[in-house]
N, C-alpha and C. Protein backbone atom coordinates (compact mmCIF):
# COMPACT_ATOMS: atom_id res chain seq x y z
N UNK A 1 139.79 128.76 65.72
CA UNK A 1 139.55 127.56 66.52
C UNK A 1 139.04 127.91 67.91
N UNK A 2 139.52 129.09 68.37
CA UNK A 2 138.91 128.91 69.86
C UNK A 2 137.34 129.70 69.94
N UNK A 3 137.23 130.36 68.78
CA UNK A 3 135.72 130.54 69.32
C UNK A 3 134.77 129.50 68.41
N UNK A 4 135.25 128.79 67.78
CA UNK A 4 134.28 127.15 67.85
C UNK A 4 134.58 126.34 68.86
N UNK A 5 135.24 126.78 70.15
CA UNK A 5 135.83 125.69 70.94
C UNK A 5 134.87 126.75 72.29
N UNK A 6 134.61 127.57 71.77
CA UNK A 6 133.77 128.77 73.05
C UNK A 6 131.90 128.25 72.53
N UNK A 7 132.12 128.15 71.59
CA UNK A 7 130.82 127.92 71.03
C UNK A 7 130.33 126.37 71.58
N UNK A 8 131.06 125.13 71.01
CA UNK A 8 130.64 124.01 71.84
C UNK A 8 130.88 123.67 73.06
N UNK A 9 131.79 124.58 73.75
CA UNK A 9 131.62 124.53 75.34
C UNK A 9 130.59 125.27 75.62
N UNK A 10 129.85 126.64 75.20
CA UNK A 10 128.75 127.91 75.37
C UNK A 10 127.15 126.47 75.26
N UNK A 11 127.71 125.75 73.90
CA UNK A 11 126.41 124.85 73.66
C UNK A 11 126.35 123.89 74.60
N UNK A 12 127.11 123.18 74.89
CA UNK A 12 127.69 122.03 75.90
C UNK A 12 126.57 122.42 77.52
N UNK A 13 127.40 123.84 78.02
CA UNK A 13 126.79 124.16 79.63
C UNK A 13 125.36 124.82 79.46
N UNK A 14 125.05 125.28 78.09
CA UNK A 14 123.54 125.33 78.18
C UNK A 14 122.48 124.39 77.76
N UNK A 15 123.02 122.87 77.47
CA UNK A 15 121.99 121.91 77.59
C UNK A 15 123.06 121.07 78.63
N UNK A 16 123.46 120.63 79.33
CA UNK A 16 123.76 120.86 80.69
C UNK A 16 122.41 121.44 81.44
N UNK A 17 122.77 122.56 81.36
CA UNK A 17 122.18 123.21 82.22
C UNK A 17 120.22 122.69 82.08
N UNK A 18 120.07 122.66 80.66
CA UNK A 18 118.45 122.48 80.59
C UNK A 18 118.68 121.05 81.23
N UNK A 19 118.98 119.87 80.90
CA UNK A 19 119.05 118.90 81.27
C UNK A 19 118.71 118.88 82.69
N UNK A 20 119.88 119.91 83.25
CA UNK A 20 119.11 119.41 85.25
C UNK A 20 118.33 120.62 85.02
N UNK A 21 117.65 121.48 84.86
CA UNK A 21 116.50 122.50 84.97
C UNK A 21 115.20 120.93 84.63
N UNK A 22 115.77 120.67 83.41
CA UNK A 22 114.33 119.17 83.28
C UNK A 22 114.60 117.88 84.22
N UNK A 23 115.60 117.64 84.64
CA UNK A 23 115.39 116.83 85.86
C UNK A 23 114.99 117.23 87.19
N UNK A 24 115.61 118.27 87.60
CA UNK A 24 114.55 119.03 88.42
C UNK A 24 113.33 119.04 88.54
N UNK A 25 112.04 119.50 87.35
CA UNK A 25 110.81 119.99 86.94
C UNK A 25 110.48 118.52 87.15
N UNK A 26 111.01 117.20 86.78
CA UNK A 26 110.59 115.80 87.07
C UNK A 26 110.70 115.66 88.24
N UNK A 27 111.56 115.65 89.25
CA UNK A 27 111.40 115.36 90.35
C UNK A 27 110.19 116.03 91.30
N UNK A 28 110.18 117.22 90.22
CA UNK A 28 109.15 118.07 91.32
C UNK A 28 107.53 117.55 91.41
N UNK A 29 107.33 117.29 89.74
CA UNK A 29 106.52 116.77 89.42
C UNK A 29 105.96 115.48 90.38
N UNK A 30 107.15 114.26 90.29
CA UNK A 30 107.29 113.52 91.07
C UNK A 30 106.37 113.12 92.42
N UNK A 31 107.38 114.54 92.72
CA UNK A 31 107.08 114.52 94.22
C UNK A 31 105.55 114.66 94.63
N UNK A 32 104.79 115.94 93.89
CA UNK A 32 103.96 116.11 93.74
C UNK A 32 103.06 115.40 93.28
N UNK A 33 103.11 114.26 92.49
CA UNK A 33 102.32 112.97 92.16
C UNK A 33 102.26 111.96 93.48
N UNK A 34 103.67 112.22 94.46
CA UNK A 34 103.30 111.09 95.35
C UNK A 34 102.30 111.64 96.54
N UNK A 35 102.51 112.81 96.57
CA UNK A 35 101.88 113.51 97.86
C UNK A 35 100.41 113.26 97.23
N UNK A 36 99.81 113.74 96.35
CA UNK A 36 98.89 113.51 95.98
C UNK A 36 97.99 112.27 96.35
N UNK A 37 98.66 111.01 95.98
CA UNK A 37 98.65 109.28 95.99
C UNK A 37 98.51 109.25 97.26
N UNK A 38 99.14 109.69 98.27
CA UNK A 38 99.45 109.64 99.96
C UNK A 38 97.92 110.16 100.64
N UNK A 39 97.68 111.35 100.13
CA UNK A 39 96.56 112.12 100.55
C UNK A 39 95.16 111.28 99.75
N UNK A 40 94.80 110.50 98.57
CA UNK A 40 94.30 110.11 98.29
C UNK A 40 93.88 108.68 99.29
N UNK A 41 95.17 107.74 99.21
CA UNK A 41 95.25 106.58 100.16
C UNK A 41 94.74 106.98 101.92
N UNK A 42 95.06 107.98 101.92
CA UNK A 42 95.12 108.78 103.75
C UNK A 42 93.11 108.64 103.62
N UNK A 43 92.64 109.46 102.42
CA UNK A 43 91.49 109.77 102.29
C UNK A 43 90.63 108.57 102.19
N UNK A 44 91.08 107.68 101.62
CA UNK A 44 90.32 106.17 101.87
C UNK A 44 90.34 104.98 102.67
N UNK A 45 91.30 105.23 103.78
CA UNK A 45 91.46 104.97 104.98
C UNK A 45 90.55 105.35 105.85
N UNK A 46 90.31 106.88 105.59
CA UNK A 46 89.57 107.74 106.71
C UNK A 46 88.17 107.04 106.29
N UNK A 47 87.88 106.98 105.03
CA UNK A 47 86.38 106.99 104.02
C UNK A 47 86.15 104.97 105.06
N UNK A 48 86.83 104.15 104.48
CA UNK A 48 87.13 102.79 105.48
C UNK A 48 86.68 103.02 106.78
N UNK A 49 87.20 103.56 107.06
CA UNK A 49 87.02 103.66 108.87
C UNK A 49 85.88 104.12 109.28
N UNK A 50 85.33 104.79 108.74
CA UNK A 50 84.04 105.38 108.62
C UNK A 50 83.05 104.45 108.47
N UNK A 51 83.09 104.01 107.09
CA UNK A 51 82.22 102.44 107.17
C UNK A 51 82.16 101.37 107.86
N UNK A 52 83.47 101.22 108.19
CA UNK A 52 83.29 100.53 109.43
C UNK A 52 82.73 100.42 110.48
N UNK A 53 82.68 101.91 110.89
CA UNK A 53 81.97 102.31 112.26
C UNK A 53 80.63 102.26 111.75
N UNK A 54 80.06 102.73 110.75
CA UNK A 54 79.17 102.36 110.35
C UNK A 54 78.48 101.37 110.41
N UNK A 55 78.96 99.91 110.36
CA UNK A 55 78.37 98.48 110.24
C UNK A 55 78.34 98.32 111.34
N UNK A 56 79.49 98.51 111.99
CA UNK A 56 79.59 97.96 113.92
C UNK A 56 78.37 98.45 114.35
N UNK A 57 78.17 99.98 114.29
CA UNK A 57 76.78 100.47 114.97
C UNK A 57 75.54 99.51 114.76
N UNK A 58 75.55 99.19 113.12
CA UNK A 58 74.48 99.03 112.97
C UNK A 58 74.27 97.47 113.46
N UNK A 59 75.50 96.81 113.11
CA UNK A 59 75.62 95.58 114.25
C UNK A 59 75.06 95.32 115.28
N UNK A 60 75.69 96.29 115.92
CA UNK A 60 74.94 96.27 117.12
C UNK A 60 73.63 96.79 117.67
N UNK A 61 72.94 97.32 116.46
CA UNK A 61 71.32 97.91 116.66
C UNK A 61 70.78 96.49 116.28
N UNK A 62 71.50 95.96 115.30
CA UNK A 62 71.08 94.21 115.24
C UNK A 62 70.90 93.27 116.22
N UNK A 63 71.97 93.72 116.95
CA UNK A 63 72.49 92.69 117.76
C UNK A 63 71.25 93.00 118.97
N UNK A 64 71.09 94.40 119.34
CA UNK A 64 69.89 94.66 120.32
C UNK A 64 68.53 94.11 119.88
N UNK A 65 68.50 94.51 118.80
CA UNK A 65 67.10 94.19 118.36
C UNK A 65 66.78 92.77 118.35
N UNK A 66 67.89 91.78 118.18
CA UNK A 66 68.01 90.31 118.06
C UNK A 66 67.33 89.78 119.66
N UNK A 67 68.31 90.20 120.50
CA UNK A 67 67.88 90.57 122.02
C UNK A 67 66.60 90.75 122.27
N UNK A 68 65.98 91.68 121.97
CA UNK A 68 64.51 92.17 122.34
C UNK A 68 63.95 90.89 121.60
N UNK A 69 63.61 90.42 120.82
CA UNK A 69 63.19 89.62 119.94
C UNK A 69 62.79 87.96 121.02
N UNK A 70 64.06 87.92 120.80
CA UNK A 70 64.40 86.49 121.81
C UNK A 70 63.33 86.19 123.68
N UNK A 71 63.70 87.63 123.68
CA UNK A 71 63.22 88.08 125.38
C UNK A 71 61.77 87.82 125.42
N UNK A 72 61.16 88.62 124.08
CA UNK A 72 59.75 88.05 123.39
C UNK A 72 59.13 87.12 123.36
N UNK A 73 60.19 86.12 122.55
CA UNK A 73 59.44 85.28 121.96
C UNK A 73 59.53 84.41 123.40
N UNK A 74 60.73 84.04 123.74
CA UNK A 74 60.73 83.49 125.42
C UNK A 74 59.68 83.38 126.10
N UNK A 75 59.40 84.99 126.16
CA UNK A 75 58.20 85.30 127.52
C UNK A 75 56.29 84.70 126.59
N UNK A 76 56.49 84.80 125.34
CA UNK A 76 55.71 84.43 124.81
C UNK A 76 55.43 82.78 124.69
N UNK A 77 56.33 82.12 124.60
CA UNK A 77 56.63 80.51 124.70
C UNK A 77 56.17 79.50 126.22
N UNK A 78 56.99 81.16 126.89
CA UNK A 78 56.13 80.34 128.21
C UNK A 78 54.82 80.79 128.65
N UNK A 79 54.14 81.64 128.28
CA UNK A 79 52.84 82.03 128.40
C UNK A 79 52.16 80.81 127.45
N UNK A 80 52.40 80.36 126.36
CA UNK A 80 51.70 78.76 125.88
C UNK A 80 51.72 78.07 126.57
N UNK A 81 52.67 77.69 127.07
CA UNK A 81 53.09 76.69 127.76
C UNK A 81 52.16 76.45 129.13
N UNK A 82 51.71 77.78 129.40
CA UNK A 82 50.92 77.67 130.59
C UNK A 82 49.19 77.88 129.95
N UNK A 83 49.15 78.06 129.50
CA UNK A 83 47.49 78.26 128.83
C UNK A 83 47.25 76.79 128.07
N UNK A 84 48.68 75.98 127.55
CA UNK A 84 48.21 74.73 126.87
C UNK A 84 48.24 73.51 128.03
């Protein structure tokens, strides 16, 4: 009796033991899936921000060019104005 009683305690603490060795390897995993997700999200934030600055610039090459345009047509409107 006691070495079937050594045997399912011997079997017992070595899946035990795998059990947290595989909860472990999950958490690690885990962890490593979120860092990943973090650095991905971080990376399309940065990629966002970028485009952003992107449009503003070009916004505002709009926004100049809109300017010049106006100043134009202005100075052009009143030059009719005086020849008609």
């Amino acid at each position: 009796m006691p070495e079937e009683l050594m045997v399912v305690l011997g079997t017992s603490a070595i899946c035990a033991a795998a059990f947290g060795i595989a909860a472990q390897l999950a958490s690690v995993f885990r962890a490593r899936a979120a860092a990943a997700a973090q650095f991905e999200y971080r990376q399309l934030v940065h990629d966002a921000n970028d485009a952003q600055r992107r449009v503003s610039e070009a916004l505002d090459r709009a926004m100049d060019e809109l300017g010049s345009l106006r100043a134009r047509t202005e100075s052009m409107e009143r030059l009719l104005k005086d020849v008609g």
